[in-house]
N, C-alpha and C. Protein backbone atom coordinates (compact mmCIF):
# COMPACT_ATOMS: atom_id res chain seq x y z
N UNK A 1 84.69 104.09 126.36
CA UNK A 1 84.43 102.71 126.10
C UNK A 1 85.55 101.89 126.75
N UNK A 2 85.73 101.04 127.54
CA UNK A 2 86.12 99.94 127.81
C UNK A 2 86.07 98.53 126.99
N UNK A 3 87.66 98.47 126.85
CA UNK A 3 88.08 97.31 126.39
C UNK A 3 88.67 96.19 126.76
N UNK A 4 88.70 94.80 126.92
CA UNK A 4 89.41 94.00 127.44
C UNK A 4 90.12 93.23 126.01
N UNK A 5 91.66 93.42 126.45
CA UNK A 5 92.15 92.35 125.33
C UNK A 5 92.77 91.46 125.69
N UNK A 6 92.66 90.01 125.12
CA UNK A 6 93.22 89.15 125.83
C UNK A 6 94.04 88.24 124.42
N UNK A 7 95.52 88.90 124.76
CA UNK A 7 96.26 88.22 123.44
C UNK A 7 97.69 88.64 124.18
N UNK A 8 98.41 87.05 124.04
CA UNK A 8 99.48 86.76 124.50
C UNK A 8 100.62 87.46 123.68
N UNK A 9 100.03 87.88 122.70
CA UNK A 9 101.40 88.60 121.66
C UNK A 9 101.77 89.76 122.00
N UNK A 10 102.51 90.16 122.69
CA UNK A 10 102.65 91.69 123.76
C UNK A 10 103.15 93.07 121.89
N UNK A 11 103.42 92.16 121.32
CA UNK A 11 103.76 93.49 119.65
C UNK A 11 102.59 93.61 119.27
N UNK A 12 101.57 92.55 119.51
CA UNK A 12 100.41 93.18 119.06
C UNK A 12 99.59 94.20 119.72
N UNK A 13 100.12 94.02 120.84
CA UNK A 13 99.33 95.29 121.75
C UNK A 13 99.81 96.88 121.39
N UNK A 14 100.81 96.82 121.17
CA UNK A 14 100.94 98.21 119.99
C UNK A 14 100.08 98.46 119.26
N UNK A 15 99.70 97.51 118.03
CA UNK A 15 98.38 97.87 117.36
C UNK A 15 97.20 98.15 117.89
N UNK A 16 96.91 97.74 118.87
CA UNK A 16 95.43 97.63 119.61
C UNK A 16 95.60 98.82 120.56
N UNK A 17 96.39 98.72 120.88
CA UNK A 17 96.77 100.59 121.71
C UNK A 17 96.32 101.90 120.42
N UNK A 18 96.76 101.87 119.57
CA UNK A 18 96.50 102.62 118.35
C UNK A 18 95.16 102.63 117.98
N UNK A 19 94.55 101.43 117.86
CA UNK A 19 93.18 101.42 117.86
C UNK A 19 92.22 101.57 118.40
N UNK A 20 92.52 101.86 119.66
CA UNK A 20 91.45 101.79 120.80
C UNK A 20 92.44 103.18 121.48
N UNK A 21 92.75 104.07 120.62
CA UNK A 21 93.02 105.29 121.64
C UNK A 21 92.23 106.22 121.95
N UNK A 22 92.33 106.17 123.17
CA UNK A 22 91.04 107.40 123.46
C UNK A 22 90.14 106.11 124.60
N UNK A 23 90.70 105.32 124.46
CA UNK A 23 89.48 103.94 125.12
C UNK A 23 90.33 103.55 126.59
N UNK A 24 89.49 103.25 127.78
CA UNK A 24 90.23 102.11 128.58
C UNK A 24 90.71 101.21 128.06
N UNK A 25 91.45 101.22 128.13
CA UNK A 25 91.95 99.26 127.75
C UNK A 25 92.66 98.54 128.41
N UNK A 26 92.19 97.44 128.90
CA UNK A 26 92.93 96.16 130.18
C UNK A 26 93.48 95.03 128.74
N UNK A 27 95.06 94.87 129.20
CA UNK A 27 95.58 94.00 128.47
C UNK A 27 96.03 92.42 129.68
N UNK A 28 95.39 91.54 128.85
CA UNK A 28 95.26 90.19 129.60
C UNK A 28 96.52 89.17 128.69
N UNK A 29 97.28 89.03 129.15
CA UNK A 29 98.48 88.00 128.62
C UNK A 29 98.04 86.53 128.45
N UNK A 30 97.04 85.79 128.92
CA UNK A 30 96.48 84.74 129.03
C UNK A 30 95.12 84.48 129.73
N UNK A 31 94.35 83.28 129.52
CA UNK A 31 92.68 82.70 129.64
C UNK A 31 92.38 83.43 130.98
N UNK A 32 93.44 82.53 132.24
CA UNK A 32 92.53 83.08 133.68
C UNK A 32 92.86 84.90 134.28
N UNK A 33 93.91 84.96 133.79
CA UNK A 33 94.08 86.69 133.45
C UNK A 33 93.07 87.32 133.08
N UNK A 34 92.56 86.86 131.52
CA UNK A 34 91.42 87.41 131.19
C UNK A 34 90.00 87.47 132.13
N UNK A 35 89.72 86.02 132.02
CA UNK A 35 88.74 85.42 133.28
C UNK A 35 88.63 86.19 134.50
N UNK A 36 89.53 86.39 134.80
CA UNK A 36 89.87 87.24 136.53
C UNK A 36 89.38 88.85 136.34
N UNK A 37 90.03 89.31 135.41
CA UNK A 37 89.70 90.73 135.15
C UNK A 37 88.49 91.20 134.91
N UNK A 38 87.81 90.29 133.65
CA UNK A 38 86.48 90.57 133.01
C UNK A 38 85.12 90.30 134.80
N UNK A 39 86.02 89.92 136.25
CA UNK A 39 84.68 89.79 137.06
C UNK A 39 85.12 91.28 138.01
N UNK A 40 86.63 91.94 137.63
CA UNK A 40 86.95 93.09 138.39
C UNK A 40 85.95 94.38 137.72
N UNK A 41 85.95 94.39 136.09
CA UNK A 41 85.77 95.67 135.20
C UNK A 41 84.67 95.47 134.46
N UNK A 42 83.26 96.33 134.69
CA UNK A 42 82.62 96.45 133.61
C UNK A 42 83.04 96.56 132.27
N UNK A 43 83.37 95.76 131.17
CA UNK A 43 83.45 95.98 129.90
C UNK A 43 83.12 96.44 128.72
N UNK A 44 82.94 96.52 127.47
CA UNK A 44 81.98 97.09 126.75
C UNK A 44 82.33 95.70 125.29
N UNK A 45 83.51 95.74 125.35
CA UNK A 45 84.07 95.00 123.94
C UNK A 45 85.18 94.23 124.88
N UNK A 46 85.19 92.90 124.39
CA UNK A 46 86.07 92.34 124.35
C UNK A 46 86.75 91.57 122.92
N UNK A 47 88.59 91.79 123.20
CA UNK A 47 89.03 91.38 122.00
C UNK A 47 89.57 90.01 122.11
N UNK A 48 89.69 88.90 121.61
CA UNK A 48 89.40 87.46 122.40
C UNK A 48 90.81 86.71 121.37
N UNK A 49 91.76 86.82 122.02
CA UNK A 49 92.71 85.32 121.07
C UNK A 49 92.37 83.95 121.01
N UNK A 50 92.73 83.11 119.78
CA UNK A 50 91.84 81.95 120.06
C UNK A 50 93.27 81.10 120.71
N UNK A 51 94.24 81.36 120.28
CA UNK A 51 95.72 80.90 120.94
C UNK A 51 96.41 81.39 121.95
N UNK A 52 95.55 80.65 122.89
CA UNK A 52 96.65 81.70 124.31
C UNK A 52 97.45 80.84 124.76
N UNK A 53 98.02 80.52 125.80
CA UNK A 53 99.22 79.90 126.14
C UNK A 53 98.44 79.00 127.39
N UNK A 54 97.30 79.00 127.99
CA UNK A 54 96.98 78.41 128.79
C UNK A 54 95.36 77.63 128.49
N UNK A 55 94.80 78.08 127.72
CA UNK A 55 93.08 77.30 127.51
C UNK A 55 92.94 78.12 125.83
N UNK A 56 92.10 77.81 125.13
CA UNK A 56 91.24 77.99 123.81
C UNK A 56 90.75 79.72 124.19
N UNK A 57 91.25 80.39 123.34
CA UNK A 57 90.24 81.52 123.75
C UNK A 57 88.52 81.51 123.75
N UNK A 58 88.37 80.48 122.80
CA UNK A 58 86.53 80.40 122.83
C UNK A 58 86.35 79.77 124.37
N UNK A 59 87.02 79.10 125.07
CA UNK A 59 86.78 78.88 126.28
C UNK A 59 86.98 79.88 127.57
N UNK A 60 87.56 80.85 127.32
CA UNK A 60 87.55 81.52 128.00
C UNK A 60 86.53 82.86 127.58
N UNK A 61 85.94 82.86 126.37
CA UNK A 61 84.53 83.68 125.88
C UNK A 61 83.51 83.41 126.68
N UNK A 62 83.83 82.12 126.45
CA UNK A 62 81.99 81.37 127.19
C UNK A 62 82.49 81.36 128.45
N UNK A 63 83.38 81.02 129.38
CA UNK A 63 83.10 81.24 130.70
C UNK A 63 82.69 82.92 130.80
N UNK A 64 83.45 83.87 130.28
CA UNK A 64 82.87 85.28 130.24
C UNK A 64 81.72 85.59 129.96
N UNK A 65 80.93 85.10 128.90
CA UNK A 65 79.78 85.08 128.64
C UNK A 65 78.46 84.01 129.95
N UNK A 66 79.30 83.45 130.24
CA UNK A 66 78.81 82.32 131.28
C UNK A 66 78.47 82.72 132.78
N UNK A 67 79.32 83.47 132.59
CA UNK A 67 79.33 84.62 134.27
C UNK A 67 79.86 85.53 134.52
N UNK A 68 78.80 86.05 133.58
CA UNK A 68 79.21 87.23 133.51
C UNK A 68 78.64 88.05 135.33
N UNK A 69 78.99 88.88 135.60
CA UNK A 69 78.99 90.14 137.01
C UNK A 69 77.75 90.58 136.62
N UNK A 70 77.93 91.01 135.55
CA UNK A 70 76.24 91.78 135.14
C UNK A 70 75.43 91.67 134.08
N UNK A 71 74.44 90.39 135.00
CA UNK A 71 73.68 89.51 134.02
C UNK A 71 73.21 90.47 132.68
N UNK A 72 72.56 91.78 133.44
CA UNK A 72 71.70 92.35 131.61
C UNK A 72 73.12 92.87 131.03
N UNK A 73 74.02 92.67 130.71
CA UNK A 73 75.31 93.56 129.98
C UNK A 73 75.39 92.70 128.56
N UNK A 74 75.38 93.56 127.33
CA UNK A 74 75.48 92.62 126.17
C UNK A 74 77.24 92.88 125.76
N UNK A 75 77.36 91.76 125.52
CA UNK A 75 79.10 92.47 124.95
C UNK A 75 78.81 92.06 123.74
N UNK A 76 79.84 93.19 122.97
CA UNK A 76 80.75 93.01 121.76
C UNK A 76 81.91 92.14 121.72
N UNK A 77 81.80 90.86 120.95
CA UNK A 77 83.11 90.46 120.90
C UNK A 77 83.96 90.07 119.59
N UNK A 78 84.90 90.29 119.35
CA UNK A 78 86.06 90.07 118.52
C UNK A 78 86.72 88.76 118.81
N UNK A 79 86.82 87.81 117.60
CA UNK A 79 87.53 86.61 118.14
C UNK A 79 88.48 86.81 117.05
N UNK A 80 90.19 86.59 117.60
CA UNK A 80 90.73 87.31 116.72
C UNK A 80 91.95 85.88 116.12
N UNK A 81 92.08 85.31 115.15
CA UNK A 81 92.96 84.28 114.85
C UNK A 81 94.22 84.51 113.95
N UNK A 82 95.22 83.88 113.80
CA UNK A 82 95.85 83.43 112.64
C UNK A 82 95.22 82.65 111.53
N UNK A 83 94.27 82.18 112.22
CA UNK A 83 93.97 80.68 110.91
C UNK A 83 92.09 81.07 111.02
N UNK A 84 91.83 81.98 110.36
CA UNK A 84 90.78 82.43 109.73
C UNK A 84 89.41 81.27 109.39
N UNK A 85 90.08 80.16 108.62
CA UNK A 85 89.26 78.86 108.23
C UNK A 85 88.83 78.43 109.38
N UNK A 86 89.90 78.25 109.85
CA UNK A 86 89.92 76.88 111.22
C UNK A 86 88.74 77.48 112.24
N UNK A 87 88.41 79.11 112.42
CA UNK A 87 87.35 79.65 113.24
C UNK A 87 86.52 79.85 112.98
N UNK A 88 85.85 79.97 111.30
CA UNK A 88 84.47 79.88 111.35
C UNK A 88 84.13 78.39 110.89
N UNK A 89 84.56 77.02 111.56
CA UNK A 89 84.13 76.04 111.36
C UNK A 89 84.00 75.41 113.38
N UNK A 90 84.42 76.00 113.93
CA UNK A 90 83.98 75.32 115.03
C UNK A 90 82.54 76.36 115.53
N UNK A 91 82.38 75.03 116.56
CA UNK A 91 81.06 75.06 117.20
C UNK A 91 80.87 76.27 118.13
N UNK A 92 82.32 76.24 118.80
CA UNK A 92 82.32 77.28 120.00
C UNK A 92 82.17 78.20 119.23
N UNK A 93 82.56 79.07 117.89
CA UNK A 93 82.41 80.49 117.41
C UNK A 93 80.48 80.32 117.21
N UNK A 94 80.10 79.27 116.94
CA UNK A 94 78.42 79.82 116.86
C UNK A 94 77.86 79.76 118.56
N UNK A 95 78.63 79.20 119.13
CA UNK A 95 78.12 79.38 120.67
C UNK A 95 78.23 80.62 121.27
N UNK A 96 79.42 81.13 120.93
CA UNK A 96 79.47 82.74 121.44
C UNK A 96 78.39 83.34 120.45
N UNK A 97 78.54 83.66 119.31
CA UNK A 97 77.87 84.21 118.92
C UNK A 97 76.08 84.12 119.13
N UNK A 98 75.78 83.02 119.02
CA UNK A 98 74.64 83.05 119.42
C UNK A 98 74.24 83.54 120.92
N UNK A 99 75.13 83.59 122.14
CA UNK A 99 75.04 83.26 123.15
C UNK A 99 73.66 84.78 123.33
N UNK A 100 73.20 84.73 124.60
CA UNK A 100 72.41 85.81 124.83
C UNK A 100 72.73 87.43 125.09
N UNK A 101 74.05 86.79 125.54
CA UNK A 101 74.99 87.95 125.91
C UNK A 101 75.90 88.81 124.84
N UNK A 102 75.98 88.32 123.77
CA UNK A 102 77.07 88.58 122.43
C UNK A 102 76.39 89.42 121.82
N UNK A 103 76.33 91.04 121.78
CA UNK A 103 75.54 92.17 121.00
C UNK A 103 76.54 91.89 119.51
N UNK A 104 77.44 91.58 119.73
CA UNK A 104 78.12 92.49 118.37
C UNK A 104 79.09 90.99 118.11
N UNK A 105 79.19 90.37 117.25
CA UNK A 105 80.32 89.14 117.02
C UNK A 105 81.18 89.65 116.01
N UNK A 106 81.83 89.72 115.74
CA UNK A 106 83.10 89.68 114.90
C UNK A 106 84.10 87.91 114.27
N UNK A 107 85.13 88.31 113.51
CA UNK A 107 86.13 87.29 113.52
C UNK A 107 87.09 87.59 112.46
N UNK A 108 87.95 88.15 113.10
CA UNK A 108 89.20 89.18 112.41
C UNK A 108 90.53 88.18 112.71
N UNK A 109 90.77 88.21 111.69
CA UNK A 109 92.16 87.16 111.02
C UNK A 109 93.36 88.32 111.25
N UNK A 110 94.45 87.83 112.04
CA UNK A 110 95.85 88.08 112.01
C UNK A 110 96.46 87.99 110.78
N UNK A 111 96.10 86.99 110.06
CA UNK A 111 97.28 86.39 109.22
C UNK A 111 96.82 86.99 107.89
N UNK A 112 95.37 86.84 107.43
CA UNK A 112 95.09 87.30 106.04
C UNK A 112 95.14 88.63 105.86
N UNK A 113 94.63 89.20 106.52
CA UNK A 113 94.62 90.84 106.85
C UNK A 113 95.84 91.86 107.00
N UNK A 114 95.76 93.30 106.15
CA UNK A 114 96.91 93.46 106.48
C UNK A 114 96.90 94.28 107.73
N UNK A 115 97.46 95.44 108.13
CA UNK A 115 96.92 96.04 109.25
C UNK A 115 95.91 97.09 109.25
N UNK A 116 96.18 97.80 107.79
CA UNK A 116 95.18 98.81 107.32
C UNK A 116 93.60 98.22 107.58
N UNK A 117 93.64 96.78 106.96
CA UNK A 117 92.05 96.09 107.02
C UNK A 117 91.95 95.69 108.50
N UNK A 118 92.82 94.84 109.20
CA UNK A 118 92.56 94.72 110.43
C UNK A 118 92.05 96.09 111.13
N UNK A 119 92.60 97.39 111.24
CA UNK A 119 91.70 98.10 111.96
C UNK A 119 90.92 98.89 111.58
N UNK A 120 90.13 98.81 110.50
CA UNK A 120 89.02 98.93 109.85
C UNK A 120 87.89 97.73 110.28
N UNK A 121 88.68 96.54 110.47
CA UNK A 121 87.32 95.67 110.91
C UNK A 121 87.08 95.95 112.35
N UNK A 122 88.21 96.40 113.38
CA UNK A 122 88.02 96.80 114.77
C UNK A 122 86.77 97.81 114.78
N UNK A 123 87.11 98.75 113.86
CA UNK A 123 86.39 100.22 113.80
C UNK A 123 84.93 99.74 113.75
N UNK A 124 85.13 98.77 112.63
CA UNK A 124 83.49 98.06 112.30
C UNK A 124 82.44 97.87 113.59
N UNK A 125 83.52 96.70 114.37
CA UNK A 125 83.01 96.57 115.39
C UNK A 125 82.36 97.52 116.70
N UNK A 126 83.17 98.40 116.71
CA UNK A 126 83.33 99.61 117.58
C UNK A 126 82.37 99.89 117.34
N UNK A 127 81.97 100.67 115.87
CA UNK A 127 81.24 101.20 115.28
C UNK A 127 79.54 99.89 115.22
N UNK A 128 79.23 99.33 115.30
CA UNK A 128 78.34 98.14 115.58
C UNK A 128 78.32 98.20 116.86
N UNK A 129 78.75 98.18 117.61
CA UNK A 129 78.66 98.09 118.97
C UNK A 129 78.04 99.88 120.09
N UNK A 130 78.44 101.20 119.21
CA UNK A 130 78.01 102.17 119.59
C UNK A 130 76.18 102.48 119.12
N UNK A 131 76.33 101.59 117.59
CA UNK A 131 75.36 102.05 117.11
C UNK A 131 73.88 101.26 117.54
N UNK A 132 74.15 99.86 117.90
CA UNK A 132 73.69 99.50 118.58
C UNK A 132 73.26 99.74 120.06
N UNK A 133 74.11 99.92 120.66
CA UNK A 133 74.09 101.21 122.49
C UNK A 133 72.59 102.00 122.19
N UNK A 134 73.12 103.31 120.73
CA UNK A 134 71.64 104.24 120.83
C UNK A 134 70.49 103.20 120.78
N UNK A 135 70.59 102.47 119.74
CA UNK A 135 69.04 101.57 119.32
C UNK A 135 68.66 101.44 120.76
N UNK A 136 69.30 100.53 121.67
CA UNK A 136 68.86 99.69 123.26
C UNK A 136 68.57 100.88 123.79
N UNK A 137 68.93 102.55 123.26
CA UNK A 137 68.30 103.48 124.59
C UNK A 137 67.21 104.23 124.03
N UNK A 138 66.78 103.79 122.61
CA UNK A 138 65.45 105.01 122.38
C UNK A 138 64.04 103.74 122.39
């Protein structure tokens, strides 16, 4: 499985290394980083910060989702915050999610979560996102 993560917090990529072992994983430090990579690498999951240092991570979802390389590809995505509230009240989290392209949505909190639950909700996803794969092939 291929992963793209795009989170400026380089300590958090320790955790996400742990979680995704056994997985490709492309680590993106910021929006057009991310942007740039996601048109080099077929993906499977992407893990999405909403605080990057250069654009909104939901803005850099939807351009991913927007143009995407390979129109039939559904992604999994993870939008991952500190401020839990503040993301399921904007518009952009029902735009990704709804989008045509979004198999699997998520929205996993930094801050409330401890790490045990944070990668249990990754797994979730993972796990939603494989189980879904068989359904699209029988």
């Amino acid at each position: 499985m291929k992963v793209l993560i795009s989170e400026d917090d380089q300590m958090l990529w320790i955790i996400y290394k742990k979680i995704f072992s056994g997985d490709d994983v492309t680590f993106c430090l910021n929006g057009d980083d991310t942007i740039r990579k996601s048109t080099e690498i077929e993906f499977d999951i992407l893990i999405q910060d909403i605080g990057l240092p250069d654009m909104p991570g939901y803005d850099v979802s939807l351009q991913i989702l927007n143009n995407l390389k390979w129109p039939k590809r559904k992604l999994s995505i993870a939008i991952v915050s500190a401020h839990l509230n503040a993301c399921l009240c904007q518009d952009d989290t029902h735009k990704i999610e709804d989008h045509p392209s979004t198999q699997v949505f998520s929205i996993i909190s930094k801050g409330e979560l401890n790490f045990i639950e944070q990668m249990r909700e990754f797994r979730n996803l993972v796990f939603n996102y494989h189980n879904l794969k068989k359904l699209s092939y029988q």
